[in-house]
Protein backbone atom coordinates (compact mmCIF):
# COMPACT_ATOMS: atom_id res chain seq x y z
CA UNK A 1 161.91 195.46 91.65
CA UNK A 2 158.41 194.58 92.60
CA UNK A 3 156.68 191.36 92.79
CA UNK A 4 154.37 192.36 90.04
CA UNK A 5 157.22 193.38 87.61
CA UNK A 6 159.58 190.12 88.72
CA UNK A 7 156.27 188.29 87.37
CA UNK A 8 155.20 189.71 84.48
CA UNK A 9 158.99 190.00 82.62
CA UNK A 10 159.21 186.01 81.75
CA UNK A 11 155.88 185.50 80.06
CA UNK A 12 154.28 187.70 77.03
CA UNK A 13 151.45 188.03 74.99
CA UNK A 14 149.25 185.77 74.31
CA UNK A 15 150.48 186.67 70.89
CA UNK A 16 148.83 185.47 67.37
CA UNK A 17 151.34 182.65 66.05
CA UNK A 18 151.50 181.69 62.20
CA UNK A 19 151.80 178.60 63.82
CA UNK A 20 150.18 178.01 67.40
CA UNK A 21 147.44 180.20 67.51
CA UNK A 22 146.96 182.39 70.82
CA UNK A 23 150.42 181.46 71.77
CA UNK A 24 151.79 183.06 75.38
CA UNK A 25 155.20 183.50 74.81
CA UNK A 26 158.07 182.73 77.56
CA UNK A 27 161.32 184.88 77.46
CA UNK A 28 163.80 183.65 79.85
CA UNK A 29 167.05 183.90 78.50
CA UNK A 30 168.98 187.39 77.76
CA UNK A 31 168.08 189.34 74.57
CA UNK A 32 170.40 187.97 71.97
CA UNK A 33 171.87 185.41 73.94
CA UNK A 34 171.87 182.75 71.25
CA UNK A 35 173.99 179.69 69.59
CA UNK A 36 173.65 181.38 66.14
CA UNK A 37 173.92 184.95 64.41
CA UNK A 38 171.50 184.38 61.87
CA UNK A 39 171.61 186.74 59.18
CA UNK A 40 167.82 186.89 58.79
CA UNK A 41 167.09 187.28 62.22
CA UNK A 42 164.15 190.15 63.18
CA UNK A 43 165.88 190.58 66.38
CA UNK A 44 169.12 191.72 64.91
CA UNK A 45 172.83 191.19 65.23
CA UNK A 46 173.34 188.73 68.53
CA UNK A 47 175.46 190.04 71.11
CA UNK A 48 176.21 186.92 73.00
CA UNK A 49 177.01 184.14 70.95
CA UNK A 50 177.31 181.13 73.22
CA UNK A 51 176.82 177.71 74.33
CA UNK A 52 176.98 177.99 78.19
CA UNK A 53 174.54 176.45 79.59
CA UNK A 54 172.74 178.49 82.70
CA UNK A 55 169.79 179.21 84.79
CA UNK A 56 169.88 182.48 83.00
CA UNK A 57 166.78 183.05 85.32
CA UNK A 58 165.16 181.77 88.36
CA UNK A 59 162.35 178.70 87.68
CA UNK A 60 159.97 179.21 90.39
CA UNK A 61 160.02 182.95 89.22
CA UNK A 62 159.30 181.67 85.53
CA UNK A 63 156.06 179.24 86.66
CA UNK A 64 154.90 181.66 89.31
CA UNK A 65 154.91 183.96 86.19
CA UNK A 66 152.86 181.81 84.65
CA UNK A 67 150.66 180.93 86.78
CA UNK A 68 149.78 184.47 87.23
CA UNK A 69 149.45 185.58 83.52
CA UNK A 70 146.87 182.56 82.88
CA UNK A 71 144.61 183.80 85.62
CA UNK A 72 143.63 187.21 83.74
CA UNK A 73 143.88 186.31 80.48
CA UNK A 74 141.96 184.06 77.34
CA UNK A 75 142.89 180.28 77.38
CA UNK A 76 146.41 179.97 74.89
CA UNK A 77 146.61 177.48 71.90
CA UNK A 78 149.59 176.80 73.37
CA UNK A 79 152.49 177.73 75.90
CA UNK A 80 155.55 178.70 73.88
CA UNK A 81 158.93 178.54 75.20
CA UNK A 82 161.07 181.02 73.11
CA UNK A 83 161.59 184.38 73.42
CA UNK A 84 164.79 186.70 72.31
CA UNK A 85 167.55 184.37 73.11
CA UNK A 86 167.64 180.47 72.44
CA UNK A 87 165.46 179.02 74.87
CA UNK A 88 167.85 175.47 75.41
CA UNK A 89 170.73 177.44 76.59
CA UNK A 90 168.53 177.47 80.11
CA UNK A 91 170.05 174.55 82.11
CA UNK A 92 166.64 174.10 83.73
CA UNK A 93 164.46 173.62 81.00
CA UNK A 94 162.84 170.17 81.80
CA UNK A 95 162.33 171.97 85.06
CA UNK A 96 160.15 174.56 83.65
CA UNK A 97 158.31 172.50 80.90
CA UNK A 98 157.70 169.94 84.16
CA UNK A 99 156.76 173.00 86.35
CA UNK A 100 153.98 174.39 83.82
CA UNK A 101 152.88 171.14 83.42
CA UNK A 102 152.37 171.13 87.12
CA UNK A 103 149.70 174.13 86.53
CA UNK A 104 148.33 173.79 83.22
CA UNK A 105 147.34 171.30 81.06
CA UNK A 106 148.04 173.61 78.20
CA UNK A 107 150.15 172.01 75.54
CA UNK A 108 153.76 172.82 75.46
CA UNK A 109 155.94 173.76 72.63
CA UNK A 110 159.74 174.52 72.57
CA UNK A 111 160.42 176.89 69.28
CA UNK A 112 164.41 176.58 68.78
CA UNK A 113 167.10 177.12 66.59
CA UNK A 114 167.94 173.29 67.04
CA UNK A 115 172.08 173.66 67.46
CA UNK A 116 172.57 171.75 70.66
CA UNK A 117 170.32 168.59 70.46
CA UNK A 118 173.81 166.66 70.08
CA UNK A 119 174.09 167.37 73.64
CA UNK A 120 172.41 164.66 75.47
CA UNK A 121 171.86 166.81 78.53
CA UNK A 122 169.68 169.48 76.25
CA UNK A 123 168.25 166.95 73.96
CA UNK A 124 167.06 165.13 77.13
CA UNK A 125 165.35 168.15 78.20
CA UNK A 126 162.74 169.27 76.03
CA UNK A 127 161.76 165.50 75.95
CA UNK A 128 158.42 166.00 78.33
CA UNK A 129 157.13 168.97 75.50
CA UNK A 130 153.94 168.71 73.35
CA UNK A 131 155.38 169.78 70.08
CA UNK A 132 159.49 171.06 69.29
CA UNK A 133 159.84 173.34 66.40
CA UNK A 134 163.56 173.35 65.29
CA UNK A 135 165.14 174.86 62.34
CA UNK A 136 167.05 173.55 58.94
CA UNK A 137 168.56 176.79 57.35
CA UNK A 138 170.97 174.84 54.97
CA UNK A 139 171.93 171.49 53.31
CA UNK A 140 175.57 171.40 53.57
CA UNK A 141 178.48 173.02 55.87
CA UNK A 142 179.19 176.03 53.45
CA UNK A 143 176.03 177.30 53.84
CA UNK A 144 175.42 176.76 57.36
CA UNK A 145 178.04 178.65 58.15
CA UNK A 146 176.53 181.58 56.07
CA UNK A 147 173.37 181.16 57.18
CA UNK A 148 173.87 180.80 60.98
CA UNK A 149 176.94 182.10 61.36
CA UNK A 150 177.13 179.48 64.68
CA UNK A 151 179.55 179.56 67.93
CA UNK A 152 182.51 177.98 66.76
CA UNK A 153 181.99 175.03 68.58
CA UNK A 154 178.41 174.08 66.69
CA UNK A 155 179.56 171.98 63.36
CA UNK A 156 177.24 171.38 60.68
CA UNK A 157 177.76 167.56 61.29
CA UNK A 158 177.05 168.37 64.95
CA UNK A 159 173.62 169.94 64.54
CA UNK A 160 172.11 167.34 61.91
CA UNK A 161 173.03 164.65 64.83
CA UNK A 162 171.46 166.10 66.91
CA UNK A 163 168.51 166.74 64.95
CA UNK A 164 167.92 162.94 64.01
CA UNK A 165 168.77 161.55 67.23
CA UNK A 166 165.86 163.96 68.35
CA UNK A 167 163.62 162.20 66.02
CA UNK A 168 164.71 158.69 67.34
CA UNK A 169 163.99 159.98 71.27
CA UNK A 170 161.23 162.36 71.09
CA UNK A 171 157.75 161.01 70.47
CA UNK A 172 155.79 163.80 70.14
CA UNK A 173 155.72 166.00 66.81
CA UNK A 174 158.26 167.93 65.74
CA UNK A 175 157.78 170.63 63.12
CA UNK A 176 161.06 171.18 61.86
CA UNK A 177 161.16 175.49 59.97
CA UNK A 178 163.55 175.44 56.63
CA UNK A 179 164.09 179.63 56.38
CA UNK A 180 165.18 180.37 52.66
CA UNK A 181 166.68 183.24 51.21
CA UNK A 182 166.51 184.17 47.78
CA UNK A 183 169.72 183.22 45.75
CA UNK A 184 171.45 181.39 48.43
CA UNK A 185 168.98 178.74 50.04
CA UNK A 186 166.27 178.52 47.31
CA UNK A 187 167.99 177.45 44.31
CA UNK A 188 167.67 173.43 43.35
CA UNK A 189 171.23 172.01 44.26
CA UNK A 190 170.75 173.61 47.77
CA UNK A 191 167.25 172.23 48.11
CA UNK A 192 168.29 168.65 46.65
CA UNK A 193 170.87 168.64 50.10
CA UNK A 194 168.09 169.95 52.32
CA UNK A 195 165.43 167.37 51.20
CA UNK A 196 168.13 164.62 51.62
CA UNK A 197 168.81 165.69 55.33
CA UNK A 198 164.94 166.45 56.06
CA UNK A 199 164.14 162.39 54.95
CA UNK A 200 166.86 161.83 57.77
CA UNK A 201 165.68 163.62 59.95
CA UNK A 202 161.55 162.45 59.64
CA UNK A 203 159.51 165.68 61.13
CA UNK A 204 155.61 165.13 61.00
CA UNK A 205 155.75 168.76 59.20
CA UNK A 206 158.07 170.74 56.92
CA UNK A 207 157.62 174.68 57.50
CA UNK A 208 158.79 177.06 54.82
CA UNK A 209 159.71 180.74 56.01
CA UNK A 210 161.26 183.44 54.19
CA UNK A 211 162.33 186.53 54.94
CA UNK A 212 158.94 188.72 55.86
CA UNK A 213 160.06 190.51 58.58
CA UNK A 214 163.04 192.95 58.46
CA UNK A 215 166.17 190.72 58.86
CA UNK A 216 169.49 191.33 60.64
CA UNK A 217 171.26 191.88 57.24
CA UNK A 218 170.72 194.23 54.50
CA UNK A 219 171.33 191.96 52.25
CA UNK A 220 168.92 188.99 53.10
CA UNK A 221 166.16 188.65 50.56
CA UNK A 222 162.90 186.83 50.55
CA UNK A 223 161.64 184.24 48.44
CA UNK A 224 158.55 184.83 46.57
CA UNK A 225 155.23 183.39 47.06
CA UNK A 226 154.73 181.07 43.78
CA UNK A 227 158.86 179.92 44.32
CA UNK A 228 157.72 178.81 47.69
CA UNK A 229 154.68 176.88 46.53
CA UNK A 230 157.15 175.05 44.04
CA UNK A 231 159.66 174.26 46.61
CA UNK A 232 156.66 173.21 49.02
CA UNK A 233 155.15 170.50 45.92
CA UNK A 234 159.69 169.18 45.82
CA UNK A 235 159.66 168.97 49.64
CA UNK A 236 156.46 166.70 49.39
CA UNK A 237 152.79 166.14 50.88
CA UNK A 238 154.11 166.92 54.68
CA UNK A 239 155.66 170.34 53.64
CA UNK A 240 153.40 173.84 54.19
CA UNK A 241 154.52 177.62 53.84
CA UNK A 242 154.04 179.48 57.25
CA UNK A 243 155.45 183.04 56.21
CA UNK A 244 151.89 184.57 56.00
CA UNK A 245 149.48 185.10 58.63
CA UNK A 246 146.50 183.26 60.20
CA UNK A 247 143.12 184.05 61.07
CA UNK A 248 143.54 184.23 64.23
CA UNK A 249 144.78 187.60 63.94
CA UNK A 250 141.43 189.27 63.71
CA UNK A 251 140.28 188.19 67.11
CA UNK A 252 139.09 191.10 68.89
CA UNK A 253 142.24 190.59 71.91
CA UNK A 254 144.58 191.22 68.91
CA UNK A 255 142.99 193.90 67.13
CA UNK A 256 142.65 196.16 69.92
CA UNK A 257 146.86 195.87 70.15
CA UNK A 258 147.80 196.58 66.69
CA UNK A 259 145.29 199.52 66.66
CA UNK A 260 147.84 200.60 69.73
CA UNK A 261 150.73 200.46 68.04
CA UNK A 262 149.22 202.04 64.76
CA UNK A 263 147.71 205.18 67.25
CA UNK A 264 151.23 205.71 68.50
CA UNK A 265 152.72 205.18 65.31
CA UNK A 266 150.39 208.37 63.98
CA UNK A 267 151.98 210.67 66.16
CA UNK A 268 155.01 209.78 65.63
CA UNK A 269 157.72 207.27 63.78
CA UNK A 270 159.01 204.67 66.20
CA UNK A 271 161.49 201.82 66.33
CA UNK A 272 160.52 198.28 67.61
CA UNK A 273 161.81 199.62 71.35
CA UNK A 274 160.08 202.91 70.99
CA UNK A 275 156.81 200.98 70.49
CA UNK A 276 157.68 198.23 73.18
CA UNK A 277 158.48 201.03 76.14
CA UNK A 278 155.63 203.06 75.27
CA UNK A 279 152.83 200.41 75.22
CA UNK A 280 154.59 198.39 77.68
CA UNK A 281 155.12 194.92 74.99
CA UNK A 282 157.49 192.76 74.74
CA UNK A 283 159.84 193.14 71.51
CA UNK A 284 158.36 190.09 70.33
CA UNK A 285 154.53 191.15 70.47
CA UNK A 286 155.58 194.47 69.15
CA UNK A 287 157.38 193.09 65.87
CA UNK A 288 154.31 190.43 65.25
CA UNK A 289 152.03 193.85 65.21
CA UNK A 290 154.60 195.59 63.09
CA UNK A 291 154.86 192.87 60.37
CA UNK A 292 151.06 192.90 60.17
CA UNK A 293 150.42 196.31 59.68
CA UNK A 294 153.22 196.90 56.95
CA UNK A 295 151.88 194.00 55.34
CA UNK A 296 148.65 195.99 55.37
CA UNK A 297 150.23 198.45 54.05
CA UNK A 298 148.84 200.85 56.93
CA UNK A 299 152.81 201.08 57.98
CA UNK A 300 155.89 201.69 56.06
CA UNK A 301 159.69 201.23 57.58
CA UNK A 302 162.56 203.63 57.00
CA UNK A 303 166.07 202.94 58.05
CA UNK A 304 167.93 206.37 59.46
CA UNK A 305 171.61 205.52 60.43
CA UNK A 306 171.77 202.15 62.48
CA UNK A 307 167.97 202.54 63.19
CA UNK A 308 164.88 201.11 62.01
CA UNK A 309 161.90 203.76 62.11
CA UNK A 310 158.23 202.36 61.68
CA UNK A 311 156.20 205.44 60.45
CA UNK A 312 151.91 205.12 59.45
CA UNK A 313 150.90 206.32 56.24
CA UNK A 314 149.43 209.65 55.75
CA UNK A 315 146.20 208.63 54.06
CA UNK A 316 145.39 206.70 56.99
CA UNK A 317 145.82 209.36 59.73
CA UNK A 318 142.17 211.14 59.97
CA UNK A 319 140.72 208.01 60.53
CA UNK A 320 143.54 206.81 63.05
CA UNK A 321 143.45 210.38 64.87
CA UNK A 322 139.50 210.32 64.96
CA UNK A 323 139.12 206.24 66.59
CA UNK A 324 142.13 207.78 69.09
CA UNK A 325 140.45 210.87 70.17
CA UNK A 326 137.16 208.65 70.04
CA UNK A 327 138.86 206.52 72.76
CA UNK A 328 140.14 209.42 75.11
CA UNK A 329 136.67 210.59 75.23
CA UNK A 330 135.19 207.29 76.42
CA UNK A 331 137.98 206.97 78.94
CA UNK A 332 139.53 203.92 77.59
């Protein structure tokens, strides 16, 4: 493995964030190594559910990969630790918030599932972070387990601990995601438990998300737009919908990368890992792309077998085929 690979495989994007802006992603624990099987996950099924607690990869690797990506590349919103596996299963995470901090003066944020603040070791830290972003899928046990489908170890009671006694450590802001899915997190009895743990809890923001990418499970639907602007007005003043997309998705850098992906989806239908080999992406830029061009309705997906096959629509192609060609001929 080269030096120049070793580098680049931690960091990714920048990306455009709902949230964060120009957001450059860091990926350093195993695809699908997570605390939780979440049922709406975009990543699919996780293959390693666990709570071990590793240097699933090397620090100095992880800043030096840093340091290198922010040389060549437009100044981020923000620096986001997350990723395809659940970024506070890395022992050394106050080690690489503290090392980036060392190079950058780039805010931090940690995006997590939120399962193992109750661990004083892991709630300890993500203390030195700009902003934490953890999740509330569900007011009560039942549904947690649904939901999340956690290691066996992670109790409902567990995770709200850990949650508030976040809140009563951390001084920065915390943004704390609520994911619903239609008929199982979005009717009122559900929300009433939600709102009651959320006013425990105190985050500076309350995040709706639904189900707008394609989820782990069949059978995971999203809410729709004016039920989320009602359960926004319950959850009070502090509470704002994030599953739609920002501006700063036309920026030029961001643009030229979807165009990519829709080129190579012209010539022919990929999945997510067709699309992330051949443009050489991480999953996690590729599916942000993805979920804006279907939205567009440039895209359309089609599930054959176990696979998930992104194909462009035909009344787009001549235009698609003509920028591509345009492109070759200029060398690009």
């Amino acid at each position: 493995m080269t030096e120049k690979i070793k580098k680049k495989k931690f960091t990714f994007g920048p990306v455009p964030s709902r949230r964060l802006g120009r957001s450059l992603g860091i990926d350093f624990v195993p695809f699908k190594t997570c605390t939780y099987d979440c049922v709406y996950c975009q990543l699919g099924r996780t293959t390693n559910k666990t709570i071990d607690l590793k240097e699933y990869s090397p620090v100095d690797d992880i800043i030096d990969g840093v340091r290198t990506k922010l040389q060549g590349i437009p100044r981020p919103d923000y620096i986001t630790l997350s990723g395809s596996g659940e970024p506070t299963l890395h022992s050394r995470v106050r080690d690489i918030i503290q090392g980036i901090k060392g190079i950058t003066d780039i805010p931090v944020a940690v995006l997590t599932n939120g399962s193992l603040f109750w661990i004083d070791e892991v709630r300890n830290s993500v203390l030195d972070a700009d902003l934490i972003i953890p999740s509330l899928d569900g007011g009560d046990a039942e549904t947690f387990l649904y939901v999340n489908r956690p290691h066996q170890v992670i109790s409902f009671d567990k995770m709200i601990r850990g949650l508030i006694e976040l809140r009563e450590q951390f001084d920065g802001p915390i943004w704390l995601e609520v994911f619903l899915i239609k008929g199982v997190t979005d009717g009122e009895s559900e929300l009433v438990k939600i709102k009651t743990w959320i006013d425990r809890i105190v985050p500076d923001v309350i995040q709706l998300n639904t189900a707008v990418r394609t989820p782990a499970e069949d059978f995971v639907d999203l809410v729709k737009q004016d039920t989320l602007e009602d359960i926004a007005r319950f959850l009070g003043p502090r509470c704002e919908i994030i599953a739609d997309y920002s501006k700063v998705h036309r920026l030029g850098e961001f643009k030229r990368t979807r165009d990519d992906v829709l080129d190579m989806l012209v010539l022919r239908p990929c999945s997510i890992d067709d699309i992330s080999g051949g443009l050489d992406l991480h999953r996690n830029e590729v599916i942000k792309y993805v979920e804006e061009l279907l939205d567009q309705k440039l895209i359309r997906k089609k599930k054959q077998g176990e696979r998930i096959l992104y194909h462009a629509i035909r009344n787009h192609d001549k235009r698609i085929i003509h920028n591509t060609n345009e492109h070759q001929l200029k060398g690009d």
